[in-house]
Protein backbone atom coordinates (compact mmCIF):
# COMPACT_ATOMS: atom_id res chain seq x y z
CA UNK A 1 36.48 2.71 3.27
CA UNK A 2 33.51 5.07 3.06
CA UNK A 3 30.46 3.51 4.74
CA UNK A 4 27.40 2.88 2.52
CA UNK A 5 23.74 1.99 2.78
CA UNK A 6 23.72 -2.02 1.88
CA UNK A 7 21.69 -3.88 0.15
CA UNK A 8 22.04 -8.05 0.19
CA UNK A 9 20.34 -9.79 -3.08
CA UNK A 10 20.24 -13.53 -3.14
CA UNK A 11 20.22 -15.36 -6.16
CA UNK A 12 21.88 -13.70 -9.63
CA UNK A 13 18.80 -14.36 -11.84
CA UNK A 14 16.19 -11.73 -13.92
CA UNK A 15 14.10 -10.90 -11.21
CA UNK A 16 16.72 -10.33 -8.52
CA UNK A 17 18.67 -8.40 -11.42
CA UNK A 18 15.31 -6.29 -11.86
CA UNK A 19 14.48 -5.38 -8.44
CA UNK A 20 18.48 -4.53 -7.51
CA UNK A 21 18.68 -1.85 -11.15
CA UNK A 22 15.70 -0.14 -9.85
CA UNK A 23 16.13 0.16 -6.30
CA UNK A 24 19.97 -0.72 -5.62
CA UNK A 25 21.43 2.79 -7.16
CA UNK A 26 23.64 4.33 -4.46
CA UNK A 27 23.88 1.57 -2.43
CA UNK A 28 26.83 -1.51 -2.08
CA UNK A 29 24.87 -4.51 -3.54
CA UNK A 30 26.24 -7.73 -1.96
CA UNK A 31 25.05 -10.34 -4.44
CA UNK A 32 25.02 -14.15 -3.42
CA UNK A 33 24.29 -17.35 -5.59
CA UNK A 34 25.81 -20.33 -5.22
CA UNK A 35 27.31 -20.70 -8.67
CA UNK A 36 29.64 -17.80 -8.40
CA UNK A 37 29.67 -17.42 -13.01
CA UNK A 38 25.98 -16.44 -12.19
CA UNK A 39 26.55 -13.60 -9.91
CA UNK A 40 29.65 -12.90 -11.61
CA UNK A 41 27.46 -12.21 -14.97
CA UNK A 42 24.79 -9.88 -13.04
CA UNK A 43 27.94 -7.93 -11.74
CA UNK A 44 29.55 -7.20 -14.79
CA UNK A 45 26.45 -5.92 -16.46
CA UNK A 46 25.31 -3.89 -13.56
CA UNK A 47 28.86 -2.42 -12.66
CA UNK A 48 29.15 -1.59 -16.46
CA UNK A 49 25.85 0.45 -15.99
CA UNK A 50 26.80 2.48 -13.25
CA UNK A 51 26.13 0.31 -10.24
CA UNK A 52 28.16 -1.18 -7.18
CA UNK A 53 27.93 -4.80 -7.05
CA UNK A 54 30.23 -7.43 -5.26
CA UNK A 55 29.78 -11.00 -6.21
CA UNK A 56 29.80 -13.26 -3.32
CA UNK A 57 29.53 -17.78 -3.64
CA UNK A 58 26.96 -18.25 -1.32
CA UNK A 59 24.69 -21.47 -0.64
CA UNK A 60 21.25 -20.53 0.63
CA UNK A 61 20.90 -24.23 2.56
CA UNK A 62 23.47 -23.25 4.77
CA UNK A 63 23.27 -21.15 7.67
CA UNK A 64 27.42 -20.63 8.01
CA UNK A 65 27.39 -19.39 4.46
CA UNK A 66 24.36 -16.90 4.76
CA UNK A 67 26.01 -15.80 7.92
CA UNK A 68 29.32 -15.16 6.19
CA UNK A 69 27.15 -13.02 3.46
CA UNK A 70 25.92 -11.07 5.76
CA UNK A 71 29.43 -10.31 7.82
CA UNK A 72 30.43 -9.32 3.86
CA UNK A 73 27.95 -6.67 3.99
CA UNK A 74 28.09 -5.41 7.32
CA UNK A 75 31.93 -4.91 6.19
CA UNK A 76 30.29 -2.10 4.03
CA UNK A 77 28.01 -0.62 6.50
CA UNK A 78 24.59 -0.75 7.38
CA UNK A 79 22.07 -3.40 5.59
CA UNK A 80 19.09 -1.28 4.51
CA UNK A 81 17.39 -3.94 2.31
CA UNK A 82 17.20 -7.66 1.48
CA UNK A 83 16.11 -8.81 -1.82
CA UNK A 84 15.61 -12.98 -1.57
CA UNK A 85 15.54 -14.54 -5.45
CA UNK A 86 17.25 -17.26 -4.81
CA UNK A 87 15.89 -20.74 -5.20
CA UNK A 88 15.11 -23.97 -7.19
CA UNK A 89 12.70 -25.22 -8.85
CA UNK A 90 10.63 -28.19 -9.41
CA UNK A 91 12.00 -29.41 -12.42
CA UNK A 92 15.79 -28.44 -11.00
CA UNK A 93 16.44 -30.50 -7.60
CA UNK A 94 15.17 -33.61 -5.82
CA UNK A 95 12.41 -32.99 -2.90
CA UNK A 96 15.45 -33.10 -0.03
CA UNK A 97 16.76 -30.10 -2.16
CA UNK A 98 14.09 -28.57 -2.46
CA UNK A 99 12.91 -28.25 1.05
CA UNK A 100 16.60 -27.59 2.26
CA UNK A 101 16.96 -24.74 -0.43
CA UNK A 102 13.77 -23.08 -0.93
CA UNK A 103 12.21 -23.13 2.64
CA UNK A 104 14.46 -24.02 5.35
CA UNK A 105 17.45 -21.73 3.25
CA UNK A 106 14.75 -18.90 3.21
CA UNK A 107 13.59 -19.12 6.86
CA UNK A 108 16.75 -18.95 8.26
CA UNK A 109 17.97 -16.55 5.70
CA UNK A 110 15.09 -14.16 6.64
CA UNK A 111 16.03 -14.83 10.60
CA UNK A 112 19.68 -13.83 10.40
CA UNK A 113 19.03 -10.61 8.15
CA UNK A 114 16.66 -9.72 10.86
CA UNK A 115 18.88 -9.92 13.79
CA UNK A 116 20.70 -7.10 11.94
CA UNK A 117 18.48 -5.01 9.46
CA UNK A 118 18.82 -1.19 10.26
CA UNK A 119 15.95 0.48 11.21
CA UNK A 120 14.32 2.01 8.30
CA UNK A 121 15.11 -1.03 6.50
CA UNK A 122 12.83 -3.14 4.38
CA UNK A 123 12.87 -6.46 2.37
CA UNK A 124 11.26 -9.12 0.00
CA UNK A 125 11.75 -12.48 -0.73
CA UNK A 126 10.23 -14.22 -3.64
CA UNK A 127 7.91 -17.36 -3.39
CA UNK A 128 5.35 -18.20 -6.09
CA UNK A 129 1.90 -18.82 -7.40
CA UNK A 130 2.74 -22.47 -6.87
CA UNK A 131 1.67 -22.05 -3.08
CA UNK A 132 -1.39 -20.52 -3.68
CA UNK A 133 -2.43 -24.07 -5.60
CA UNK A 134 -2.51 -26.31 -3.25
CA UNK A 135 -5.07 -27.41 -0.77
CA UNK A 136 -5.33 -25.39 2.03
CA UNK A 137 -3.19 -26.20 5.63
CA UNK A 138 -4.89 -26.55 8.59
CA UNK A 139 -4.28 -23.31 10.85
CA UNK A 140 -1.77 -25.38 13.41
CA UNK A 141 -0.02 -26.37 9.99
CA UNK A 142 0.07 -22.78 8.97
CA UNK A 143 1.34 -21.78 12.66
CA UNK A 144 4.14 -24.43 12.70
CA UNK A 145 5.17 -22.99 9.07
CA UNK A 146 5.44 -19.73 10.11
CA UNK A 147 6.76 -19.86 13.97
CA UNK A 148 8.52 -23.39 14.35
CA UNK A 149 12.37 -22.91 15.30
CA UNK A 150 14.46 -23.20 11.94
CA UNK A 151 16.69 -25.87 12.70
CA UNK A 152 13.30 -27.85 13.83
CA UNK A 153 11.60 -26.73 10.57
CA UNK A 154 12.46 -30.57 8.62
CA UNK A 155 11.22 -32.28 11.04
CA UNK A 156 7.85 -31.35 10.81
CA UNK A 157 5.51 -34.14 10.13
CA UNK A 158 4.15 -32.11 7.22
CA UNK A 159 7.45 -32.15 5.59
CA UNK A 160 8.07 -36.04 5.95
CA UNK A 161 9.07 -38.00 2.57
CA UNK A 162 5.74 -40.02 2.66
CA UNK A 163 4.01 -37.19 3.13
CA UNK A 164 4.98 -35.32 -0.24
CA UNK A 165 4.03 -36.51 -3.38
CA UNK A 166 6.45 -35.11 -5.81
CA UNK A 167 8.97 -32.19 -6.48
CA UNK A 168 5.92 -29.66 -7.03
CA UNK A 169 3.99 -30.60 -3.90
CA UNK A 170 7.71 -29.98 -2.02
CA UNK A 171 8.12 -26.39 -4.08
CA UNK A 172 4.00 -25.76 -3.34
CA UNK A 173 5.00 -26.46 0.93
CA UNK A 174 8.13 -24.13 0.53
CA UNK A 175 6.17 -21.36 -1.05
CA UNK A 176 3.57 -21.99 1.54
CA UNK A 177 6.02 -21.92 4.10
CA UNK A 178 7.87 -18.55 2.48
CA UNK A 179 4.30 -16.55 3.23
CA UNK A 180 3.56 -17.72 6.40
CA UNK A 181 7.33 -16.97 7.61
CA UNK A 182 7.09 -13.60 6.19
CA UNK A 183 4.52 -12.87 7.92
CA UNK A 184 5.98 -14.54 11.38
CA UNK A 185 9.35 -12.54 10.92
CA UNK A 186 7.71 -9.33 9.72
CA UNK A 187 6.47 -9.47 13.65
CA UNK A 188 10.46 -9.66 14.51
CA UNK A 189 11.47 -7.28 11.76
CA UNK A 190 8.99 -4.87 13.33
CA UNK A 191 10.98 -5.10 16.74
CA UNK A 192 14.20 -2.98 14.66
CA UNK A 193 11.51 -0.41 12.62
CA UNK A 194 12.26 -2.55 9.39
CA UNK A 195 9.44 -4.48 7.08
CA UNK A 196 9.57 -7.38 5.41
CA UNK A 197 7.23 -8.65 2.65
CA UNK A 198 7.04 -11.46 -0.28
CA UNK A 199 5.84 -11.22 -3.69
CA UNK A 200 4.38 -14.75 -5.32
CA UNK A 201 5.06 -14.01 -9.31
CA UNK A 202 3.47 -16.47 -11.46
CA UNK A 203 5.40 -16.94 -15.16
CA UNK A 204 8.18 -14.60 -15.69
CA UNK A 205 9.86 -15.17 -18.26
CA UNK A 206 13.53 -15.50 -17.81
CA UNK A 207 15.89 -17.96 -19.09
CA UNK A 208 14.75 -21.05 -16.61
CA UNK A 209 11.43 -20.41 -17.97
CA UNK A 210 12.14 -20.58 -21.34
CA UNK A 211 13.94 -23.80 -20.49
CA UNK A 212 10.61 -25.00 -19.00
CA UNK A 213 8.49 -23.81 -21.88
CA UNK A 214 10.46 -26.17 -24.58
CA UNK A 215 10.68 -28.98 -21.41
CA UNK A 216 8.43 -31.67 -20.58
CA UNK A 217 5.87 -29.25 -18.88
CA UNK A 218 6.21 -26.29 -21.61
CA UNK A 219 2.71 -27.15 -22.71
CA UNK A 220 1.32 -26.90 -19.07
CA UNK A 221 3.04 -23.32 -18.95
CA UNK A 222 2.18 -22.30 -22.41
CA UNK A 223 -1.67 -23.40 -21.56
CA UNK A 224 -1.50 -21.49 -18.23
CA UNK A 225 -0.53 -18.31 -19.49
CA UNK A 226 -2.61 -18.16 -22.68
CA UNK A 227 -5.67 -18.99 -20.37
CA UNK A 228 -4.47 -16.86 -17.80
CA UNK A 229 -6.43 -13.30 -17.87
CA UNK A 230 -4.03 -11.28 -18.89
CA UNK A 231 -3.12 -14.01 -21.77
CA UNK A 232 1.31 -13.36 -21.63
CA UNK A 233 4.03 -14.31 -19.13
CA UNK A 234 5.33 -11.69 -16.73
CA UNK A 235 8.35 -9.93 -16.73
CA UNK A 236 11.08 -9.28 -14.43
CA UNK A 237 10.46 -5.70 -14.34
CA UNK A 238 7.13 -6.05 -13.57
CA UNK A 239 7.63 -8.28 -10.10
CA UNK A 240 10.03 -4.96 -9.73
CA UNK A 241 7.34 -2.80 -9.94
CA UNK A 242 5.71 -4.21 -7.19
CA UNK A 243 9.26 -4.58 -4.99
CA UNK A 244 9.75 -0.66 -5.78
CA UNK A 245 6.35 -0.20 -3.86
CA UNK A 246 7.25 -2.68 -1.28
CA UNK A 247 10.52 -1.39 -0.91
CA UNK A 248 9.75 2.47 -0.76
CA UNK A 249 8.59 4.76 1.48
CA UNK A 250 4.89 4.63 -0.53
CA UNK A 251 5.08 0.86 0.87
CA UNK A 252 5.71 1.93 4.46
CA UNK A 253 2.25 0.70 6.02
CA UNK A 254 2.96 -2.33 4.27
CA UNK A 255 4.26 -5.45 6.08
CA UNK A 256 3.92 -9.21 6.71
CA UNK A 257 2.05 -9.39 2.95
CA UNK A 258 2.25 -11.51 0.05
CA UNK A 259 1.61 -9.92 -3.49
CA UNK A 260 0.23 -12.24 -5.96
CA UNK A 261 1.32 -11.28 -9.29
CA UNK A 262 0.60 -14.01 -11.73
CA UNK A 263 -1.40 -12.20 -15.00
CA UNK A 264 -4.65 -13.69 -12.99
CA UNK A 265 -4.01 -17.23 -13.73
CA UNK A 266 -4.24 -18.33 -9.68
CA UNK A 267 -8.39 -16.31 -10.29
CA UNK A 268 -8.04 -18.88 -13.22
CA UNK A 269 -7.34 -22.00 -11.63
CA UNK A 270 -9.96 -21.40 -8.70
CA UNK A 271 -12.56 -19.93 -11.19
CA UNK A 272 -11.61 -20.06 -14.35
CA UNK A 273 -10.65 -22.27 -17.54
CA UNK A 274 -7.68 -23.63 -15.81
CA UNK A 275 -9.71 -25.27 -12.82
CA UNK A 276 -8.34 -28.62 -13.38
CA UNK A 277 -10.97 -31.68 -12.83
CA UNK A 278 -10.55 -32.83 -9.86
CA UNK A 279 -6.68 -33.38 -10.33
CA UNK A 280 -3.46 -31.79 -8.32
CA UNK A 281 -1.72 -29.21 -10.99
């Protein structure tokens, strides 16, 4: 089998899709989700447009089945970039799931690819706006985030049941905790010559979102991004634009950072007409 560059993507939705078409050419693309149709779907339509994809079941709360991605790739050669989309959402999974999924699934994700990322290498995972709107951690919060040994990560006293209000205050702590473990592992990551960096898109629109516009919240979205500065939803290819820089060698002074790209509706929410009165959004 000829050896190739890899590249692991996480998560068969739009943006991973996105990122992968415009950076993955030439490369093996291992693609994980945990409902196997999904990445199944994404394979077809990139293999039918030139590309080399291999579908892969994959759970991201579980470190034996990131582990087994990963010895999938390395069965292909070298892993040259990671590109994290998977995830849940607020409105998709229970708080348990979404701390097991979205942050302690991410740390450890970004952990193992780092014990093996070639040098040269480079990678992004995707958080969200969401952590940006929240009340700010106090710096030993931050530090325990970013540096506190991922099987010890739940157990944090920040993380405890009566300490989280509701499925978006859990998603808001796992996007808080994706930035401040980039930035922790980007350290690590540095060790091999790789980088490692997150983007936090706000409303992309992509077929979860449009479920959430016509949901219960569709009128909070609709309101966010009509108020927002640049007055639309995103789009996958633009959170790509900003992995191509992240990802290329006009990104390579670049590491550790999180890229807000959210049409200026965080600007809003601080400053703006979506400041909410005095209420948790």
């Amino acid at each position: 089998m000829n050896k190739k560059d890899v590249m692991i993507v996480t998560g068969a939705g739009q943006i991973s899709m996105a990122i992968a078409r415009r950076i993955g050419f030439g490369k093996k693309i291992v693609m994980g989700d945990k409902n196997i149709n999904h990445a199944n779907t994404i394979a077809e339509i990139m293999n039918n447009a030139g590309f080399d994809v291999e579908p892969v079941e994959m759970d991201l709360s579980s470190r034996e089945s990131i582990l087994r991605l990963i010895a999938k790739a390395q069965a292909y050669g070298d892993i040259k970039m990671l590109v994290n989309g998977a995830g849940v959402s607020p409105s998709q999974a229970p708080v348990e799931a979404i701390l097991k999924v979205d942050l302690y699934g991410t740390a450890v994700l970004l952990e193992e690819v780092g014990k093996v990322i070639a040098e040269g290498g480079c990678g992004v995972t995707i958080s969200s706006q969401s952590g940006w709107r929240m009340p700010q951690l106090t710096a030993e919060e931050d530090a325990a985030l970013a540096t506190t040994p991922t099987e010890e990560l739940l157990n944090l006293e920040i993380l405890q049941p009566g300490n989280i209000k509701d499925t978006l205050h859990a998603y808001q702590l796992a996007k808080r905790c994706n930035e401040k473990r980039v930035m922790a592992q980007s350290v690590e990551w540095g060790k091999r010559g790789a980088r490692l960096n997150d983007i936090a898109p706000g409303i992309i629109v992509t077929p979860l979102a449009v479920d959430e516009f016509n949901g219960p919240r569709g009128d909070f979205y609709k309101n966010m991004f009509a108020k927002c500065p640049a007055g639309r939803p995103g789009t996958a290819d633009e959170v790509a634009n900003v992995a191509e820089l992240l990802m290329s060698d006009r990104g390579a002074f670049i590491t550790g950072s999180t890229f807000l790209i959210d049409g200026g509706a965080t600007s809003s929410y601080y400053y703006g007409s979506l400041k909410p009165n005095h209420k948790r959004v």
